[in-house]
Structures are given as C-alpha cells and as structure tokens.
C-alpha atoms as a PDB file:
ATOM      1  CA  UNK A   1      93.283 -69.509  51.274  1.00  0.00           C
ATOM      2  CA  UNK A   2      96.819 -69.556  50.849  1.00  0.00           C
ATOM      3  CA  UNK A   3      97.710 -67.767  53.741  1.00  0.00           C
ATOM      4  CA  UNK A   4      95.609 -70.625  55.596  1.00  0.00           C
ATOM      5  CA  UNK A   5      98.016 -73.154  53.918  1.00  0.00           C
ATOM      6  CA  UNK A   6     101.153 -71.594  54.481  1.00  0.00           C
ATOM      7  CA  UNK A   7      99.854 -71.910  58.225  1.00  0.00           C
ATOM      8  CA  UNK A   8      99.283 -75.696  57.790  1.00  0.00           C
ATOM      9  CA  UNK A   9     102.712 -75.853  56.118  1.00  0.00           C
ATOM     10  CA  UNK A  10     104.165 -73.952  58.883  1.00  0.00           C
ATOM     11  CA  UNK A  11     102.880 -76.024  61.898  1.00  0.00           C
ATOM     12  CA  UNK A  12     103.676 -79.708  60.029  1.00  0.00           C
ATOM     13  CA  UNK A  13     107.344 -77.814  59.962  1.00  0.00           C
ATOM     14  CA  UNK A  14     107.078 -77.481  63.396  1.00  0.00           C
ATOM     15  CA  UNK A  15     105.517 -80.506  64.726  1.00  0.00           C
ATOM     16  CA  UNK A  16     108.219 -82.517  62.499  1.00  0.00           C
ATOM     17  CA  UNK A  17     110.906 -80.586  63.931  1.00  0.00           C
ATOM     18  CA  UNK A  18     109.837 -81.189  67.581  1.00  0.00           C
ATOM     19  CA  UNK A  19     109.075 -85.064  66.659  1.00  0.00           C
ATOM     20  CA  UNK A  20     113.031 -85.355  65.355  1.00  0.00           C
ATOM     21  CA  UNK A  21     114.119 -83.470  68.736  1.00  0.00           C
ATOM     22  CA  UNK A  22     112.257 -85.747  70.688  1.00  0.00           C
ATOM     23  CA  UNK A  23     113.613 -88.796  69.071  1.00  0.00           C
ATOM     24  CA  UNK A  24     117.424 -87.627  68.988  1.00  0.00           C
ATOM     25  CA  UNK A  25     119.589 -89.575  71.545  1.00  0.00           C
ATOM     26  CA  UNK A  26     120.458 -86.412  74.103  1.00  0.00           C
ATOM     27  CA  UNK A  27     122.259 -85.827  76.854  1.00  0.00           C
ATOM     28  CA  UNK A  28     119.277 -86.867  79.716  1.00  0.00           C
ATOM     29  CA  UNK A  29     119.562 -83.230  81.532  1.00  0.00           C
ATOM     30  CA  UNK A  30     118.436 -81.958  77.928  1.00  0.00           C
ATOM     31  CA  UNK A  31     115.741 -84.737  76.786  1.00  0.00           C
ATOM     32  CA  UNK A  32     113.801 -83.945  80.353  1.00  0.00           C
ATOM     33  CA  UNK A  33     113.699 -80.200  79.314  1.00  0.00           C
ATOM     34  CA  UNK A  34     112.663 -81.095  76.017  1.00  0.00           C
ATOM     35  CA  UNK A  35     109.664 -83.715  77.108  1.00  0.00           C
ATOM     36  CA  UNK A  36     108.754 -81.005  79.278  1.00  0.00           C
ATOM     37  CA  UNK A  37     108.414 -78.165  76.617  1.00  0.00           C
ATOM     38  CA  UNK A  38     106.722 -80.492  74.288  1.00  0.00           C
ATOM     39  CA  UNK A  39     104.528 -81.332  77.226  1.00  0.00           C
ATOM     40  CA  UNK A  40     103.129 -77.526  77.941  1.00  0.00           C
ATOM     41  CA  UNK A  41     102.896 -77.599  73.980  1.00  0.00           C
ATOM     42  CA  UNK A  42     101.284 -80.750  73.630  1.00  0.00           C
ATOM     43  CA  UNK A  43      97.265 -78.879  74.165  1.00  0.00           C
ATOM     44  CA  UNK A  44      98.193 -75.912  71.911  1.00  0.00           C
ATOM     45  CA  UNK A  45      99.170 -78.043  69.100  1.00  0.00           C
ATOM     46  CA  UNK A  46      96.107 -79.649  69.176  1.00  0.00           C
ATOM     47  CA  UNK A  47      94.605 -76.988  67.703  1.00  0.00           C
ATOM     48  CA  UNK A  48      96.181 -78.231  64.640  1.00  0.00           C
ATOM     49  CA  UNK A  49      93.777 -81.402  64.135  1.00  0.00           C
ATOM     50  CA  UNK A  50      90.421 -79.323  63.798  1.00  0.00           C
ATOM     51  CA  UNK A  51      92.350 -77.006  61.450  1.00  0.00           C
ATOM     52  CA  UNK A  52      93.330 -79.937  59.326  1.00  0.00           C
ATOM     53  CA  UNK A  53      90.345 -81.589  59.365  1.00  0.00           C
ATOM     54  CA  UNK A  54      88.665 -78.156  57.831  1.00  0.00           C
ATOM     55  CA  UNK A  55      90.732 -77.845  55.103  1.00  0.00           C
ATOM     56  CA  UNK A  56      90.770 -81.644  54.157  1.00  0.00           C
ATOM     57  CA  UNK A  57      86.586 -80.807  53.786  1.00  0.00           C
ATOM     58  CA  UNK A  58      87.462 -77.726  51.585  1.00  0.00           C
ATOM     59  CA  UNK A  59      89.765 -79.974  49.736  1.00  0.00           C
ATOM     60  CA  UNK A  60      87.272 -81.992  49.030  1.00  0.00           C
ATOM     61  CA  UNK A  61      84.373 -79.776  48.453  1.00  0.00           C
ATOM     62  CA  UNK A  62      86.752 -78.095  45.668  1.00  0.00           C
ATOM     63  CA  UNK A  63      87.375 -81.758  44.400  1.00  0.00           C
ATOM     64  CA  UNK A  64      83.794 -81.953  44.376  1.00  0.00           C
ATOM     65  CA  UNK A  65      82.592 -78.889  42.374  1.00  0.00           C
ATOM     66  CA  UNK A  66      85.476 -77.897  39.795  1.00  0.00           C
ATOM     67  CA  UNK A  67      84.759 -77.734  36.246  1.00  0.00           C
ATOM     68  CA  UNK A  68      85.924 -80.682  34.635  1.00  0.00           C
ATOM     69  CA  UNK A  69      88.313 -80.205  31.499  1.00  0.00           C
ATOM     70  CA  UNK A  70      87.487 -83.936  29.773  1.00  0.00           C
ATOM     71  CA  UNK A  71      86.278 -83.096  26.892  1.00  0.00           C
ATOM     72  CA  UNK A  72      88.411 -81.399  23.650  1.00  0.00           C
ATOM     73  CA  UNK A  73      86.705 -78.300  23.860  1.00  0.00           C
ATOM     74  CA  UNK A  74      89.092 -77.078  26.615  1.00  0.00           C
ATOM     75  CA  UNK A  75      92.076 -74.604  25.045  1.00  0.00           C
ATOM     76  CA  UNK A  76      95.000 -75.165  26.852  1.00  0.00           C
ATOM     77  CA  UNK A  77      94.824 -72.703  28.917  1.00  0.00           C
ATOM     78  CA  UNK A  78      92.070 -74.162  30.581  1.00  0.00           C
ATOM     79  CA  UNK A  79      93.316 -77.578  30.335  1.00  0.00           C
ATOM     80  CA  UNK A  80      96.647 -76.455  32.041  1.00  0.00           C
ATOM     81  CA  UNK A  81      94.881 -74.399  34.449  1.00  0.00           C
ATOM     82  CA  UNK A  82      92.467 -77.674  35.760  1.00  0.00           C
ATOM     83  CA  UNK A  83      95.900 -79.893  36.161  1.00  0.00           C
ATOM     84  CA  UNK A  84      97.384 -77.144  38.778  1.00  0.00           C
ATOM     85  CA  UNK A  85      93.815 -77.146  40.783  1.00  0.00           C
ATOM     86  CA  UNK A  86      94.378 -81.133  40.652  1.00  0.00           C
ATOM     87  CA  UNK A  87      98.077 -80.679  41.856  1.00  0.00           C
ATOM     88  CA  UNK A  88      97.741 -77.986  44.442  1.00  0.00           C
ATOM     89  CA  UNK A  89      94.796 -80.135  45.662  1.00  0.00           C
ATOM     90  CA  UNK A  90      96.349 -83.452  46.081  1.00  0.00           C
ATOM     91  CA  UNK A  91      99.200 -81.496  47.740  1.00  0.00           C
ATOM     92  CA  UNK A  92      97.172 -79.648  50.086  1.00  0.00           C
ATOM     93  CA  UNK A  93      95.293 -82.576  51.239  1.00  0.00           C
ATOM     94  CA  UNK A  94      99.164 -84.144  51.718  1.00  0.00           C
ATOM     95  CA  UNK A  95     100.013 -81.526  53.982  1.00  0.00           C
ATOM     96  CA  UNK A  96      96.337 -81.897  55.844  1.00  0.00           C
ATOM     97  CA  UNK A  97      97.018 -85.292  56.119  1.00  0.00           C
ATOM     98  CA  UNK A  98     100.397 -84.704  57.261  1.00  0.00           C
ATOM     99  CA  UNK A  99     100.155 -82.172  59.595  1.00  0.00           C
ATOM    100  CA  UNK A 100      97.393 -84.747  61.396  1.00  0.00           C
ATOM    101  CA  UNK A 101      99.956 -87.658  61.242  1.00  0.00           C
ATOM    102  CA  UNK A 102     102.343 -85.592  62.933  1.00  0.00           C
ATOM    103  CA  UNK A 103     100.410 -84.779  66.049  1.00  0.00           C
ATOM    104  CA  UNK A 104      99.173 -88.209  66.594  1.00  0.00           C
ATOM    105  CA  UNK A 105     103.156 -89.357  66.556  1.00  0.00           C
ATOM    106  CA  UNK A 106     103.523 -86.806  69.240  1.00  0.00           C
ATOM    107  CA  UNK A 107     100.991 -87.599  71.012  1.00  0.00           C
ATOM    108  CA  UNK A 108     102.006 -91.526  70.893  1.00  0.00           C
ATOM    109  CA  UNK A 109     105.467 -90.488  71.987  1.00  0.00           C
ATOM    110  CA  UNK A 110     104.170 -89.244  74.638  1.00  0.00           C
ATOM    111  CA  UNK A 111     101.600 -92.234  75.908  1.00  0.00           C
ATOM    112  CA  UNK A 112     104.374 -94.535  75.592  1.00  0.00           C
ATOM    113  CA  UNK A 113     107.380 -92.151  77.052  1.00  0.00           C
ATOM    114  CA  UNK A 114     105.569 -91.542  80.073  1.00  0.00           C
ATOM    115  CA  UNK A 115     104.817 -95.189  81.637  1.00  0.00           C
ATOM    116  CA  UNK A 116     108.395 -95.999  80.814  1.00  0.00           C
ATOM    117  CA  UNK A 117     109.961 -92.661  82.333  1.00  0.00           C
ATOM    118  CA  UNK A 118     108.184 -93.344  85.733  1.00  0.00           C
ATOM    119  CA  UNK A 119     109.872 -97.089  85.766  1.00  0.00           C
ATOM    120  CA  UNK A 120     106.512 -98.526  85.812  1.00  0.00           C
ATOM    121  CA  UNK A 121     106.948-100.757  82.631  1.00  0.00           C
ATOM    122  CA  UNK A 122     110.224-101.964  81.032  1.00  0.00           C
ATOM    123  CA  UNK A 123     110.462-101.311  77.351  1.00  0.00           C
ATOM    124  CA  UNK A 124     110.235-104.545  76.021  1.00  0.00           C
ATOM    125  CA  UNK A 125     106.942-105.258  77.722  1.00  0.00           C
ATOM    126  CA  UNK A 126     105.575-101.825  76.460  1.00  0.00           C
ATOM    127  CA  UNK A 127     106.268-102.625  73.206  1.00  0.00           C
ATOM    128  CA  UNK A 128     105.071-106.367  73.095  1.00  0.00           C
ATOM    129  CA  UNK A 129     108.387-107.420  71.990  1.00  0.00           C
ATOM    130  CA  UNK A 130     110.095-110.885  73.123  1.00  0.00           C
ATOM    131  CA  UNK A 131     113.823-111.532  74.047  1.00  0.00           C
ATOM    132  CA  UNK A 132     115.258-113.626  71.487  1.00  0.00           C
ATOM    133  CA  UNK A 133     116.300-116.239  74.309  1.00  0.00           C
ATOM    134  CA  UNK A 134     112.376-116.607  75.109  1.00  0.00           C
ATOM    135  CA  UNK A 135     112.031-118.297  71.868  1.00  0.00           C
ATOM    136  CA  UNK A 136     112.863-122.087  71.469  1.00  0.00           C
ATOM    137  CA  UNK A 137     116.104-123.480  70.208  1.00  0.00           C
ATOM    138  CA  UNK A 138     114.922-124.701  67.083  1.00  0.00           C
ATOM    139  CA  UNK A 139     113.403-120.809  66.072  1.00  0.00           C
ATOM    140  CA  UNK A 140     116.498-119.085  66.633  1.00  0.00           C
ATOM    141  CA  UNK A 141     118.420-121.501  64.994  1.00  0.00           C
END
C-alpha cells in the first residue's frame, strides 16, 4: 500500500507543478508550448481520478473496520499505534482528495483558456465579471 501512496503523492506533485507553470505569466512563445504539453497530458492524467477515488474507498473501508482503542484496556502501545492508523488515514485521504482537486483545476484551466485563446469571448464576459464603470454612480462612490 505504500508504494500505491507514494504514487498518489507523486502525481499531486506533478499535477501541482504543471498547474503553477500554467498559471506563471510567460513569455507567449513559451505559454503556447506549455498549453500544448499539458494538452497531450491532459487524458493520461486522468487516470489519476479513478486511482484516487480507489484509495479514498480503502480509506474508508480501513476507517470502517479498525479496532477501536476507547476503552482503558489498551497499553500504550496499542493506543499509540491506533492514533498513527488515524493520522496516516486522514492524511492519505488529504492527498486522495488532493490529487482529485488538482486535476479538476487543470481541467478548468483548460475549459476556460481555450474559448478565450481563440478570441471568441473576452475575459470579463467569461468570467461574469462587470467593469466598475457599468455600475451606477452612487455604488462606486
């Protein structure tokens, strides 16, 4: 299992890396080249979200069956060894979640990036947002 995380931990790495190069101000030569790239890797990355979900429902099927440590019958040992499950499982469902969250911001980069690449819809209109001189006098005052 933990070579299965390190492989979740890997790709949120990745997909976090390629989200800050797509949102760096670059040279335009250099942002094309980089829209494409993420482009051809968009599909393969996708892979990701399956993955994910997977180990979100192992997550929680370990939540679900691991021997409580309530009671003051547990040495410490025991009691010591039920807090890390708790912490490596709220951290592994982090990265799960994560990982996910990352792809869909991709993936919305890239629904809104195109339309306004091709000239087909000015930014402010894309992003429902008003000029401040469309708003009355007594609002902006």
């Amino acid at each position: 299992m933990a070579l299965e995380w390190m492989v979740m931990g890997a790709a949120a790495g990745v997909e976090a890396v390629l989200l800050l190069l797509l949102t760096l101000p670059l040279p335009k030569p250099l942002a094309k080249n980089i829209v494409k790239l993420m482009k051809a890797a968009l599909r393969p990355l996708m892979a990701v979200l399956p993955f994910a979900l997977f180990q979100l429902l192992d997550v929680y099927w370990k939540y679900e069956n691991r021997i409580s440590c309530a009671t003051e019958h547990c040495s410490i040992l025991e009691r010591d060894r039920y807090e890390k499950s708790n912490y490596k499982g709220q951290r592994n469902g982090l990265l799960a979640l994560l990982a996910g969250f990352l792809y869909w911001m991709i993936y919305r980069y890239f629904y809104a990036y195109t339309p306004i690449m091709q000239g087909g819809i000015r930014e402010e209109n894309m992003l429902g947002l008003w000029k401040i001189s469309s708003f009355p006098a007594a609002v902006v005052a």
